[in-house]
Protein backbone atom coordinates (compact mmCIF):
# COMPACT_ATOMS: atom_id res chain seq x y z
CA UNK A 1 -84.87 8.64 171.18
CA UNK A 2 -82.14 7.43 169.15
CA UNK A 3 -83.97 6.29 166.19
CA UNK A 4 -85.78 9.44 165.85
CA UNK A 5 -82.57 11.18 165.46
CA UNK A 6 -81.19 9.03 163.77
CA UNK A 7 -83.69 9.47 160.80
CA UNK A 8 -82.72 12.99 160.88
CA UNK A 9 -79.18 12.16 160.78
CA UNK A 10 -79.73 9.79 157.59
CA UNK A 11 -81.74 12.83 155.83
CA UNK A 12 -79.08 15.64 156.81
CA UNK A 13 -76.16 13.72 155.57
CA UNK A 14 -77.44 13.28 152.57
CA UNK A 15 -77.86 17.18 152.09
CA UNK A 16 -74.01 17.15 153.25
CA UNK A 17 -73.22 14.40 151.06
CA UNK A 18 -75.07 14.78 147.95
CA UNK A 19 -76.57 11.53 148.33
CA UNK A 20 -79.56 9.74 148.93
CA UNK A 21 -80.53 8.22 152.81
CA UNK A 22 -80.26 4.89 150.83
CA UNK A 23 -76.49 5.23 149.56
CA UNK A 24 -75.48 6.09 153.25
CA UNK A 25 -76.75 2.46 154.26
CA UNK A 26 -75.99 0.74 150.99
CA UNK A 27 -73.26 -2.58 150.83
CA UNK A 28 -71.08 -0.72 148.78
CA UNK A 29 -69.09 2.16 148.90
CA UNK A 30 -70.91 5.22 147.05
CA UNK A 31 -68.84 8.24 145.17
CA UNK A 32 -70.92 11.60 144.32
CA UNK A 33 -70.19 14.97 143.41
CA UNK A 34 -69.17 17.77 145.40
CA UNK A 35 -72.36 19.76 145.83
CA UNK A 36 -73.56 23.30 147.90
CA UNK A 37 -76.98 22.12 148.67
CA UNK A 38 -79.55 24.67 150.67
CA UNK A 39 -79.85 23.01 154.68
CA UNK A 40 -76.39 21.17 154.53
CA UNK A 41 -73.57 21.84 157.38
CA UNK A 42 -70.52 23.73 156.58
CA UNK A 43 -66.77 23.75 157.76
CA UNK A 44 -64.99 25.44 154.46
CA UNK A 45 -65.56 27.75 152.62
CA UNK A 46 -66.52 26.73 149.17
CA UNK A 47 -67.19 23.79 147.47
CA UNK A 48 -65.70 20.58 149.43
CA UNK A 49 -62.88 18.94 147.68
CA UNK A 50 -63.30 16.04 149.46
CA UNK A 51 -65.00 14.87 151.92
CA UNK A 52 -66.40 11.16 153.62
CA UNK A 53 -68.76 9.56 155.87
CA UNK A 54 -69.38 6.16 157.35
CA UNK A 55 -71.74 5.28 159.45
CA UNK A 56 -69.98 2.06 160.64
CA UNK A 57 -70.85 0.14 157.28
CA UNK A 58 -70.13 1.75 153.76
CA UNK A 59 -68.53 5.12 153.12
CA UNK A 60 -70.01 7.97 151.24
CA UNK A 61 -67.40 10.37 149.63
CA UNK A 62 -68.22 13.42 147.81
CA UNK A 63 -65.66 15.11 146.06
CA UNK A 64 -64.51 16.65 143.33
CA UNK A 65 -64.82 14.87 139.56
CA UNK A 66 -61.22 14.89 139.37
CA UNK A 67 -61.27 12.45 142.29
CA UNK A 68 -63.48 10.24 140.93
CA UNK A 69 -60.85 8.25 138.65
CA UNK A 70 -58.46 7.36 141.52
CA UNK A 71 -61.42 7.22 143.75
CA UNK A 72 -63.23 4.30 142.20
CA UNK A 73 -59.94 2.50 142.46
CA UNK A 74 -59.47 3.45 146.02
CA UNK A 75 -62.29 2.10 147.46
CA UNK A 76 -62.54 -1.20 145.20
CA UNK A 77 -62.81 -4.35 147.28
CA UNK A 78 -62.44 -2.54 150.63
CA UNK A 79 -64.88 -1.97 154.09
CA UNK A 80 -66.15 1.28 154.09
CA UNK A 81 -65.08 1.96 157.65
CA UNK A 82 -61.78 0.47 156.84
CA UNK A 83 -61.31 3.52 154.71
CA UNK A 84 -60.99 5.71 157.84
CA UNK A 85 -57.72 3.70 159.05
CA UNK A 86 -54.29 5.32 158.66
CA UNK A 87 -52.79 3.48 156.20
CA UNK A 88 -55.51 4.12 153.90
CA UNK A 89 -55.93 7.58 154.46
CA UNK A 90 -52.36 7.87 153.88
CA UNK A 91 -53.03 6.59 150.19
CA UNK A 92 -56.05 9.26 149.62
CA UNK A 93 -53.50 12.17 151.24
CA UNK A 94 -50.62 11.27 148.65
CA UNK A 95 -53.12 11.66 146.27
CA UNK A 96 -54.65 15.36 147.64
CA UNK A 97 -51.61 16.51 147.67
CA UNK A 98 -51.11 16.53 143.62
CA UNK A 99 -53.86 19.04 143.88
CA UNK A 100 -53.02 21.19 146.91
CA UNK A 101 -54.54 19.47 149.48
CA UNK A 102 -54.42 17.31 152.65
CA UNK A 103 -56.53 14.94 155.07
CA UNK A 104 -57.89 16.53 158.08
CA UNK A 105 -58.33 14.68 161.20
CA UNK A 106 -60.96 12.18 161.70
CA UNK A 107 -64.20 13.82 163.86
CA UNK A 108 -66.11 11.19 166.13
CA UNK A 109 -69.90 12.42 166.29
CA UNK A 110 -72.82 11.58 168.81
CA UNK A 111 -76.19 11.95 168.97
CA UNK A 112 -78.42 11.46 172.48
CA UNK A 113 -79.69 8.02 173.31
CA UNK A 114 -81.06 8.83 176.29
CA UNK A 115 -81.98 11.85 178.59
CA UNK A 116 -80.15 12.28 181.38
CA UNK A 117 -81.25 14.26 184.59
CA UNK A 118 -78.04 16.82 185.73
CA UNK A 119 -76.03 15.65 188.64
CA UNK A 120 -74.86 17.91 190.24
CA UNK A 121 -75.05 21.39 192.25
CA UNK A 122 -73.57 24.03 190.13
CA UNK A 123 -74.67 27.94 189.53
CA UNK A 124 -74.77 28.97 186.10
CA UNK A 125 -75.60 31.44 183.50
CA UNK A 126 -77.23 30.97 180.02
CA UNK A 127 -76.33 33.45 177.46
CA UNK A 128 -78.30 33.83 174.00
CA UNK A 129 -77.51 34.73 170.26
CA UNK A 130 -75.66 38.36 170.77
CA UNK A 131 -74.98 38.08 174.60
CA UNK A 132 -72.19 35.64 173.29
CA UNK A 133 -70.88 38.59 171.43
CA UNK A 134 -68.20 39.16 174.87
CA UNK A 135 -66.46 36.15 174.66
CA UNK A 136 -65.51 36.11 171.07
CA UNK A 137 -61.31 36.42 170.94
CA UNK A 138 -61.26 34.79 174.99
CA UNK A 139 -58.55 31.86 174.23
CA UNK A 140 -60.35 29.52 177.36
CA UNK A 141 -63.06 28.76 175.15
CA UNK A 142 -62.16 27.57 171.81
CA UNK A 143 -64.29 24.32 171.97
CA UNK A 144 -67.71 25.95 173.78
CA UNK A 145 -67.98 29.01 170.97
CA UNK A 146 -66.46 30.42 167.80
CA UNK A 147 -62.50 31.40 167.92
CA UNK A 148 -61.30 33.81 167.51
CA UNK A 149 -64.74 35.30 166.02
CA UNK A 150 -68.17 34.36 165.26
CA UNK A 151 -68.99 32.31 162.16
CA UNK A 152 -71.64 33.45 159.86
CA UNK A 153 -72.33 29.88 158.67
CA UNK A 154 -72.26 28.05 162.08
CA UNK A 155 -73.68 30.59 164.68
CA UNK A 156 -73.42 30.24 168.36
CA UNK A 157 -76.77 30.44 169.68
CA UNK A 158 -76.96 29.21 173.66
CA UNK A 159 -74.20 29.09 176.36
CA UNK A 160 -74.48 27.27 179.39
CA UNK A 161 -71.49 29.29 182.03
CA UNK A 162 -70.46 27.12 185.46
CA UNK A 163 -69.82 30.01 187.70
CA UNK A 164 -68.71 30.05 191.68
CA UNK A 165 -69.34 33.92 192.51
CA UNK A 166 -67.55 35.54 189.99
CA UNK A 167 -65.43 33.17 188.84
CA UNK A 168 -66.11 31.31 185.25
CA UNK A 169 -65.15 27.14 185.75
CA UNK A 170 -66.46 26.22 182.51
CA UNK A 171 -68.14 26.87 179.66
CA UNK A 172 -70.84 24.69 177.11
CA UNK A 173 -71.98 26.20 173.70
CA UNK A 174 -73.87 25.16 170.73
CA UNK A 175 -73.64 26.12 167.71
CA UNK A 176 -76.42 26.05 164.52
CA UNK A 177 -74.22 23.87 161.88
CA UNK A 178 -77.34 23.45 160.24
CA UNK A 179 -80.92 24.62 160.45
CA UNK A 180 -82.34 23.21 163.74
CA UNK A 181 -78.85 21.05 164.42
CA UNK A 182 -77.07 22.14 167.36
CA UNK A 183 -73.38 20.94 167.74
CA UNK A 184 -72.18 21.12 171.69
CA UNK A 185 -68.63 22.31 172.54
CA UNK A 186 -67.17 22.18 176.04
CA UNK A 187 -64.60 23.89 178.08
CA UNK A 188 -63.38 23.49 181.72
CA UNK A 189 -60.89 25.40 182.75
CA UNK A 190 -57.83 23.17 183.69
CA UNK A 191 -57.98 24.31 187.62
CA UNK A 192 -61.68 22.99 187.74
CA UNK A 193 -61.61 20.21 186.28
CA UNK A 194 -62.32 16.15 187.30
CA UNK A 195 -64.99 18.00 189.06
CA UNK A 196 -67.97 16.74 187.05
CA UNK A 197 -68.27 20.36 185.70
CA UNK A 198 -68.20 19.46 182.01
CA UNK A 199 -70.67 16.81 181.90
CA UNK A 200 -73.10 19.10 184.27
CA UNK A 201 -72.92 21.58 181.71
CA UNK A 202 -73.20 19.61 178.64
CA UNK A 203 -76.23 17.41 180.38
CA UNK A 204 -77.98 21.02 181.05
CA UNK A 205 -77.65 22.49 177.53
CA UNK A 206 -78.37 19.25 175.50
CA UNK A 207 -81.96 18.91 177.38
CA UNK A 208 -82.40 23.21 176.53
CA UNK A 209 -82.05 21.69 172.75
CA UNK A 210 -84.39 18.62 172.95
CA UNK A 211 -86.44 20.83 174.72
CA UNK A 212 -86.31 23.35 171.75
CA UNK A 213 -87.20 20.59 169.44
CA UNK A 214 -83.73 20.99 167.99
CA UNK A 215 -81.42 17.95 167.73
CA UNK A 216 -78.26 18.53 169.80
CA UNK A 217 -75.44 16.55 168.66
CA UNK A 218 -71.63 16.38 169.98
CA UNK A 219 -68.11 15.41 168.37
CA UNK A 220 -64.40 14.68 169.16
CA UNK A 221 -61.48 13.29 168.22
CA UNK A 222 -60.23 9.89 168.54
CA UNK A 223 -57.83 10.19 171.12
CA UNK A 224 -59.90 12.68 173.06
CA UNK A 225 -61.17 10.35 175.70
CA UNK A 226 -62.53 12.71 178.29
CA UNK A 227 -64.13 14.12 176.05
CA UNK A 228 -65.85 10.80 174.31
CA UNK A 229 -66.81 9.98 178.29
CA UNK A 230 -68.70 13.54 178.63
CA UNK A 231 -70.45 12.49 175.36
CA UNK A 232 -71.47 9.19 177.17
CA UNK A 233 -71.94 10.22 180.38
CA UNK A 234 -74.66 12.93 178.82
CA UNK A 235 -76.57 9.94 177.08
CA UNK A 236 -74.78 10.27 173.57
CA UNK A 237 -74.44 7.21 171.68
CA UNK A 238 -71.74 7.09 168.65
CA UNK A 239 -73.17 7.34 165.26
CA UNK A 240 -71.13 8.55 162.61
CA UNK A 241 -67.06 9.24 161.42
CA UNK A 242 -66.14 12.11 159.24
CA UNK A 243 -63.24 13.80 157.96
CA UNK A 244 -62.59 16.03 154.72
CA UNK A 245 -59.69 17.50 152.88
CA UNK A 246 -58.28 21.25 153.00
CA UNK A 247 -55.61 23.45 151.07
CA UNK A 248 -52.14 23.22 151.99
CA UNK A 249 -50.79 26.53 153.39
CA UNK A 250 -49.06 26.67 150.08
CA UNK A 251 -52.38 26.02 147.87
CA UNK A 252 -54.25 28.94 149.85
CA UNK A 253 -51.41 31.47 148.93
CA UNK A 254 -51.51 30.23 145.52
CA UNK A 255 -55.26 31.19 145.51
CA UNK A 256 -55.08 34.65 147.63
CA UNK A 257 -52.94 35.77 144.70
């Protein structure tokens, strides 16, 4: 299972990348363009600045030909996943920030290895496309769905609701980052949870994906270790790091003058 995926992974990157499925596999580090190309996923508006990849080996970063100077210099000699540790994104902040811009956290991304058969005896509710609509603005679920409002370019599509009567425990979503690639959020709320809720949920609406013929895949931060063990415990497998630069506060007034 995997593999498969992991083909698709190599071929979407490189619409997110502007690269080939070669240069995201290749010894040494790879610099291209910032690029809007049709099927890729998007978390900014605009053009990327910056952005970068590894898939444990090299790094791919695509950004902006004003980069590409310092860039070249910046990854010279150096591990591609190396580039991903503090000290070195330190270096490539101090240099966004002659422009405007800064590093955003590091996002830890997972795609199934294995399918895994629900444990657990919970009732829930599955909610599609425009049913979601109700939810929008609800501050318990800013991981499952869109907050505070849906997003054009990343709509929520399927909801997965843990409910005992009345009562909402938790809540899985997936949004469509890209055509036919689902991205799972989760949220339990804090009274309900250590319960198993979360990976029930998660397990439930990953198999609704694969059995779709979409490809569901999950992320998280570094330090987010319940969450990395939902992604685990639902047969995820690491595959990639990711992280791109955004405007300073003070850059976006600048450009809403």
């Amino acid at each position: 299972m995997f593999n498969d995926y992991y083909k698709k992974l190599l071929n979407q990157l490189s619409l997110d990348y502007n690269c080939t499925p070669e240069d995201l596999q290749a010894k040494e580090n790879i610099i291209t363009t910032s690029k809007l190309n049709e099927g890729r996923r998007s978390y900014s508006p605009g053009k990327p600045f910056l952005q970068m990849v590894t898939l444990g080996g090299n790094t791919v970063i695509m950004a902006d030909e004003c980069l590409h100077e310092f860039l070249q210099q910046f990854v010279k000699n150096k591990e591609g996943h190396w580039l991903f540790e503090l000290h070195n994104l330190i270096e490539l902040n101090d240099e966004l920030k002659k422009y405007g811009y800064k590093m955003n956290p590091t996002h830890h991304m997972f795609l199934p290895s294995r399918k895994v058969v629900p444990d657990g005896e919970f009732q829930v509710k599955w909610l599609y496309d425009s049913e979601i609509a109700c939810f929008y603005g609800d501050k318990r679920f800013p991981n499952a769905i869109a907050y505070p409002a849906p997003c054009p370019a990343r709509p929520d599509k399927i909801v997965c609701i843990a409910v005992k009567d009345d009562t909402i425990m938790g809540m899985a979503g997936c949004s469509e980052d890209a055509p036919h690639w689902q991205q799972i959020g989760i949220d339990v709320l804090p009274q309900y949870r250590s319960k198993g809720i979360g990976s029930y949920l998660v397990n439930l609406l990953t198999n609704k994906i694969i059995e779709m013929g979409d490809v569901p895949f999950y992320g998280t931060a570094a330090s987010n270790i319940q969450s990395q063990n939902i992604a685990l415990n639902c047969g995820f497998k690491p595959a990639w790091t990711e992280t791109e630069a955004e405007k300073t506060e003070d850059k976006k007034s600048e450009d809403e003058k």
